[in-house]
Protein backbone atom coordinates (compact mmCIF):
# COMPACT_ATOMS: atom_id res chain seq x y z
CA UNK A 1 0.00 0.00 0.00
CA UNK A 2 2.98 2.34 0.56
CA UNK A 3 2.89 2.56 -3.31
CA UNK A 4 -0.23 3.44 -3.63
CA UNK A 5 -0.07 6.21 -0.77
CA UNK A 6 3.76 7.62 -2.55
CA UNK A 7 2.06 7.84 -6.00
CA UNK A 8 -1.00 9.57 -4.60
CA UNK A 9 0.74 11.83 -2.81
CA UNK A 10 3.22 12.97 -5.19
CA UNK A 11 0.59 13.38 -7.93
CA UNK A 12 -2.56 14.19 -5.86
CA UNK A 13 -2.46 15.15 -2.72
CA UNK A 14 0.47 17.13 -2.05
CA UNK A 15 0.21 19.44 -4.67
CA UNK A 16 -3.61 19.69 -4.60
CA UNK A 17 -5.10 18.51 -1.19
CA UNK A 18 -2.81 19.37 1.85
CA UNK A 19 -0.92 22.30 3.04
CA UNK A 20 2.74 22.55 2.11
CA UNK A 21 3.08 22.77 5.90
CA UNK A 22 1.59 19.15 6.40
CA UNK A 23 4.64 17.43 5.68
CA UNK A 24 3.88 13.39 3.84
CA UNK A 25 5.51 11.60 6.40
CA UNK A 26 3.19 12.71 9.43
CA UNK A 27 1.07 10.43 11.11
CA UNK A 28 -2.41 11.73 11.00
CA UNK A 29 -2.25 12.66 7.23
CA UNK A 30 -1.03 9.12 6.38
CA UNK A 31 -3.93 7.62 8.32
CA UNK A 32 -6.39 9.83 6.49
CA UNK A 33 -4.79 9.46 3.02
CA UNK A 34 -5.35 5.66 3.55
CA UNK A 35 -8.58 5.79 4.85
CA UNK A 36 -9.59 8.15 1.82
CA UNK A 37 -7.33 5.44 -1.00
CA UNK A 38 -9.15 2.62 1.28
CA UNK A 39 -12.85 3.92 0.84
CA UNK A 40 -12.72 5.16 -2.81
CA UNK A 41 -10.30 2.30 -4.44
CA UNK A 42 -12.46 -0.39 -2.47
CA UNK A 43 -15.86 1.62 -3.95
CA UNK A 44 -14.33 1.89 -7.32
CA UNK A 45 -13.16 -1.84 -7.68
CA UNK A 46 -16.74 -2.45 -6.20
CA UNK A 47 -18.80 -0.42 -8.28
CA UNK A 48 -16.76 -0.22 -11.55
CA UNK A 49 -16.41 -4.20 -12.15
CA UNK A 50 -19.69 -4.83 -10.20
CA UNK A 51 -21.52 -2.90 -13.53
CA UNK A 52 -19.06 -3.98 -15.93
CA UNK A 53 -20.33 -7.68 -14.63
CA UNK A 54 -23.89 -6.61 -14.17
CA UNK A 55 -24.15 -5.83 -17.86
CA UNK A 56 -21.79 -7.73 -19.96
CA UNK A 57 -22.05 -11.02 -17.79
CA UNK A 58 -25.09 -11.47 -15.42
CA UNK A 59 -27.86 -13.18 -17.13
CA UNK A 60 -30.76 -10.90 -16.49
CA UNK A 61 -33.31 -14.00 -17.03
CA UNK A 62 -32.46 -14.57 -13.20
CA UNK A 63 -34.25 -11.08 -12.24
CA UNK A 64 -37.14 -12.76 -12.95
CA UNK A 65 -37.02 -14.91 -10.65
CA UNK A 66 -39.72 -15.47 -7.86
CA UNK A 67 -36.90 -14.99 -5.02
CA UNK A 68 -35.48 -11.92 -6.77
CA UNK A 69 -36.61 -9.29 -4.65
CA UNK A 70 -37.83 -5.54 -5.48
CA UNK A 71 -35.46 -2.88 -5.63
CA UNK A 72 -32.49 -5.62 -4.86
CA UNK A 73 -30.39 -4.28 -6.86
CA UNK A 74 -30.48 -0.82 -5.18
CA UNK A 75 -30.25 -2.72 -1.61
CA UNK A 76 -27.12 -4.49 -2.52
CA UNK A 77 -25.55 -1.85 -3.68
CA UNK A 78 -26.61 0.53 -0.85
CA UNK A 79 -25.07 -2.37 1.90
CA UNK A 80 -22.48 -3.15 -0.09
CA UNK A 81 -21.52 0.60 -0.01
CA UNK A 82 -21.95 1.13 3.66
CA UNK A 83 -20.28 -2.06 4.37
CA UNK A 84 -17.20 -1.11 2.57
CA UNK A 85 -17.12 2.25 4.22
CA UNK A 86 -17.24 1.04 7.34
CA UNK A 87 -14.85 -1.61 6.79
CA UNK A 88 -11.98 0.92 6.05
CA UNK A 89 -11.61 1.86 9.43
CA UNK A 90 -10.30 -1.41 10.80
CA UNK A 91 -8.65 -2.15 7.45
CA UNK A 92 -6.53 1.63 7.85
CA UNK A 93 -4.87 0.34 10.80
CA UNK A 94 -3.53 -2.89 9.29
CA UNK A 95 -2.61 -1.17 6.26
CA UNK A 96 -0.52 1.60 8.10
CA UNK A 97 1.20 -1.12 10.23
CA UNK A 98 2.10 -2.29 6.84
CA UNK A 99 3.69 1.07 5.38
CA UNK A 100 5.83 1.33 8.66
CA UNK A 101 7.09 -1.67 8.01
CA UNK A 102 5.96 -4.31 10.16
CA UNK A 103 4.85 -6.58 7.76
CA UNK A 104 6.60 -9.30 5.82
CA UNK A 105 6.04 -7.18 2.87
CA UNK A 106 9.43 -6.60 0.65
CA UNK A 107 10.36 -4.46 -2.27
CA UNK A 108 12.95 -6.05 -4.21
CA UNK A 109 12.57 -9.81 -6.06
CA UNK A 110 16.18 -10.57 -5.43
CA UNK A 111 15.10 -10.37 -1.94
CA UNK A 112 13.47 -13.76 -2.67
CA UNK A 113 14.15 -15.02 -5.52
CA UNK A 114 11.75 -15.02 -8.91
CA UNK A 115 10.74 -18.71 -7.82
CA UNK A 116 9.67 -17.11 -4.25
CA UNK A 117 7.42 -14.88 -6.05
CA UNK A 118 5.33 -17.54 -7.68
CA UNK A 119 5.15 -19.83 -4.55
CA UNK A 120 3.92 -17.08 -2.83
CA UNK A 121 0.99 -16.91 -4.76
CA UNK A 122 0.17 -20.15 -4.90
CA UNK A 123 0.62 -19.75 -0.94
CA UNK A 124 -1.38 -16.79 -0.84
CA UNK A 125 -4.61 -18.43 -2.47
CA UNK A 126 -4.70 -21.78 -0.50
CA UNK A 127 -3.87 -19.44 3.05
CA UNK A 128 -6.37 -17.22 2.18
CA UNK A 129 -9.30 -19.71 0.75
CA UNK A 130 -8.51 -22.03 3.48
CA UNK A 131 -9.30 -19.54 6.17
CA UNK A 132 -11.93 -18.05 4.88
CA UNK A 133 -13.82 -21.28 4.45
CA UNK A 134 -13.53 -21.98 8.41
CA UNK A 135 -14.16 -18.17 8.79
CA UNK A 136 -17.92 -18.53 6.45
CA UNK A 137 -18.43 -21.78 8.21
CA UNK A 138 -18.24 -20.23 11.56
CA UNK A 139 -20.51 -17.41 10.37
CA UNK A 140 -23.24 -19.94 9.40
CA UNK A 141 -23.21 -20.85 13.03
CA UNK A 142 -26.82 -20.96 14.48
CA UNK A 143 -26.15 -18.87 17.06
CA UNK A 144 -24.02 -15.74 15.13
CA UNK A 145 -25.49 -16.38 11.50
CA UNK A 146 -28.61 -14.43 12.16
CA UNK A 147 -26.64 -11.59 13.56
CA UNK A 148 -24.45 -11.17 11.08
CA UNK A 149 -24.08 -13.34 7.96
CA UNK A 150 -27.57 -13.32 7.41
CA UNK A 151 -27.79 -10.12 5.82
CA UNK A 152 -25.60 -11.08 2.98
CA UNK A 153 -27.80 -14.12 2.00
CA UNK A 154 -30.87 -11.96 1.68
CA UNK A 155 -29.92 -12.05 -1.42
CA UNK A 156 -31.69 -15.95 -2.88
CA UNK A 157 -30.38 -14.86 -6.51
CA UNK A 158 -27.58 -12.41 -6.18
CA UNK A 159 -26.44 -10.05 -8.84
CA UNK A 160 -22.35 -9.22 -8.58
CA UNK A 161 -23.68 -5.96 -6.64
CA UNK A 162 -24.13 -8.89 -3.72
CA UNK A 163 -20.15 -9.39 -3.87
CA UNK A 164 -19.61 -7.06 -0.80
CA UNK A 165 -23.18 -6.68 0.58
CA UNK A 166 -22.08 -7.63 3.87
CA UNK A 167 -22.88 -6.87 7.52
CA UNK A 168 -19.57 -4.86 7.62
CA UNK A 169 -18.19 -6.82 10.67
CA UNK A 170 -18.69 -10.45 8.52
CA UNK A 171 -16.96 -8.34 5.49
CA UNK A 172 -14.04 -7.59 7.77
CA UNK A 173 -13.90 -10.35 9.40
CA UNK A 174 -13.87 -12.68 5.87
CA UNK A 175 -10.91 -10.22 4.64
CA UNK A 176 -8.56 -10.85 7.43
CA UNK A 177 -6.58 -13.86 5.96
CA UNK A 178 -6.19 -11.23 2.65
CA UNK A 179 -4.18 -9.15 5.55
CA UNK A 180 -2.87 -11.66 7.97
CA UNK A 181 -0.70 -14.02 5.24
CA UNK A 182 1.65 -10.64 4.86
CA UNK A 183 2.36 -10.15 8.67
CA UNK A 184 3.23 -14.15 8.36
CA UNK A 185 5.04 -15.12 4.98
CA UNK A 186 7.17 -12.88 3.04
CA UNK A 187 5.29 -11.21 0.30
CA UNK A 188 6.42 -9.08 -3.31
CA UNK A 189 4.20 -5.65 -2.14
CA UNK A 190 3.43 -5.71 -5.92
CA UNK A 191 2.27 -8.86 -5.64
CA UNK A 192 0.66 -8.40 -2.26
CA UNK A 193 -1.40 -5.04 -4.16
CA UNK A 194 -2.43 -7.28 -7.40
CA UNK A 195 -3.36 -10.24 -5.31
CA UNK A 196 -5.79 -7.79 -3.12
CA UNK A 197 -7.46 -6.52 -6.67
CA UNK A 198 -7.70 -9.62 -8.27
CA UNK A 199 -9.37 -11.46 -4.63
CA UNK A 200 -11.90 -8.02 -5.08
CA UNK A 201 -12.73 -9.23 -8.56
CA UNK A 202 -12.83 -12.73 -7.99
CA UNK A 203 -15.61 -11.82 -5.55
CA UNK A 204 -17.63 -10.30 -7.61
CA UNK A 205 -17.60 -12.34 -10.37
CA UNK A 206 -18.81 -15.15 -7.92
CA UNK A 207 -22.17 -13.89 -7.37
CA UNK A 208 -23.09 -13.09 -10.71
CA UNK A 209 -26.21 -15.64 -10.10
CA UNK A 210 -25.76 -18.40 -12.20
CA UNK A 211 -23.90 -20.39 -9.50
CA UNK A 212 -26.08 -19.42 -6.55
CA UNK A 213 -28.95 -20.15 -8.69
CA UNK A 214 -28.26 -23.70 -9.55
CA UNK A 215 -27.63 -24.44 -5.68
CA UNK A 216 -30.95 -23.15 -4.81
């Protein structure tokens, strides 16, 4: 993320946002530029792939379902919204521990080795899916699914707008191993920032309805 936050800030917001006097490497106007990179790159993936998959790959037969509920569309999106939003508060802190350098994150291949680099990945995906399967199955618990995950299966025949409608605590929560693997295995911050796009993607192009309505 420290990337991200250097390229904003040379091109964005020191010359346009902050004071000259707010110098880039103070505390409170790193938190808020990665709160405000955080809330509109997580809405943009969101939003901008979520229609690009609404109308060039969800099959708008399922809309016409009988468990397609009115204005659904507008609801998911509306939760999914709020849920990010609230969801970049917790997610700030982890990613500022990670600019100051108390991750595993590292610049340089050599640092590794190329072969590193690709067994990371593969590490990466089978960390991440594996915990996040205990971390669903937990939320389908009898006595915390109605609190929480509930709200996200609402949604009988979900359209990719569903990808991140999420109680924002079950959102968080289901994100954690996407954070966690870099505090515990070493990690190209490259790969680390394409890995977190392409998991945003990935979960939106899951609920495009086809899948979810052939289980139901």
């Amino acid at each position: 993320m420290d990337y991200v936050l250097t390229f904003v800030d040379y091109y964005i917001f020191t010359p346009y946002v902050y004071s000259g006097s707010w110098p880039e490497g103070n505390v409170a106007r790193q938190i808020l530029s990665l709160w405000i990179i955080t809330i509109l790159g997580g809405e943009l993936i969101y939003l901008g792939f979520g229609t690009l998959n609404f109308y060039f790959v969800f099959d708008h037969d399922l809309m016409k379902h009988p468990l397609f509920i009115q204005n659904q569309v507008k609801n998911e999106i509306h939760l999914g919204s709020m849920s990010i939003f609230w969801m970049s508060f917790p997610t700030v802190g982890l990613f500022y521990l990670e600019i100051k350098g108390h991750s595993k994150l590292y610049d340089n291949i050599e640092t590794q080795g190329l072969s590193a680099v690709f067994l990371s990945i593969v590490g990466f995906l089978f960390f991440t899916d594996m915990c996040i399967y205990w971390i669903h199955r937990f939320m389908h618990h009898k006595s915390i699914y109605k609190h929480l995950h509930k709200q996200h299966h609402i949604f009988k025949i979900p359209t990719p707008f569903a990808s991140h409608a999420f109680h924002p605590l079950d959102g968080f929560l289901q994100s954690l191993p996407y954070h966690i693997y870099s505090f515990i295995f070493p990690l190209h911050k490259m790969v680390y920032l394409s890995l977190f796009v392409f998991v945003n993607v990935w979960t939106i192009s899951i609920h495009d309805g086809t899948t979810a309505f052939q289980g139901n």
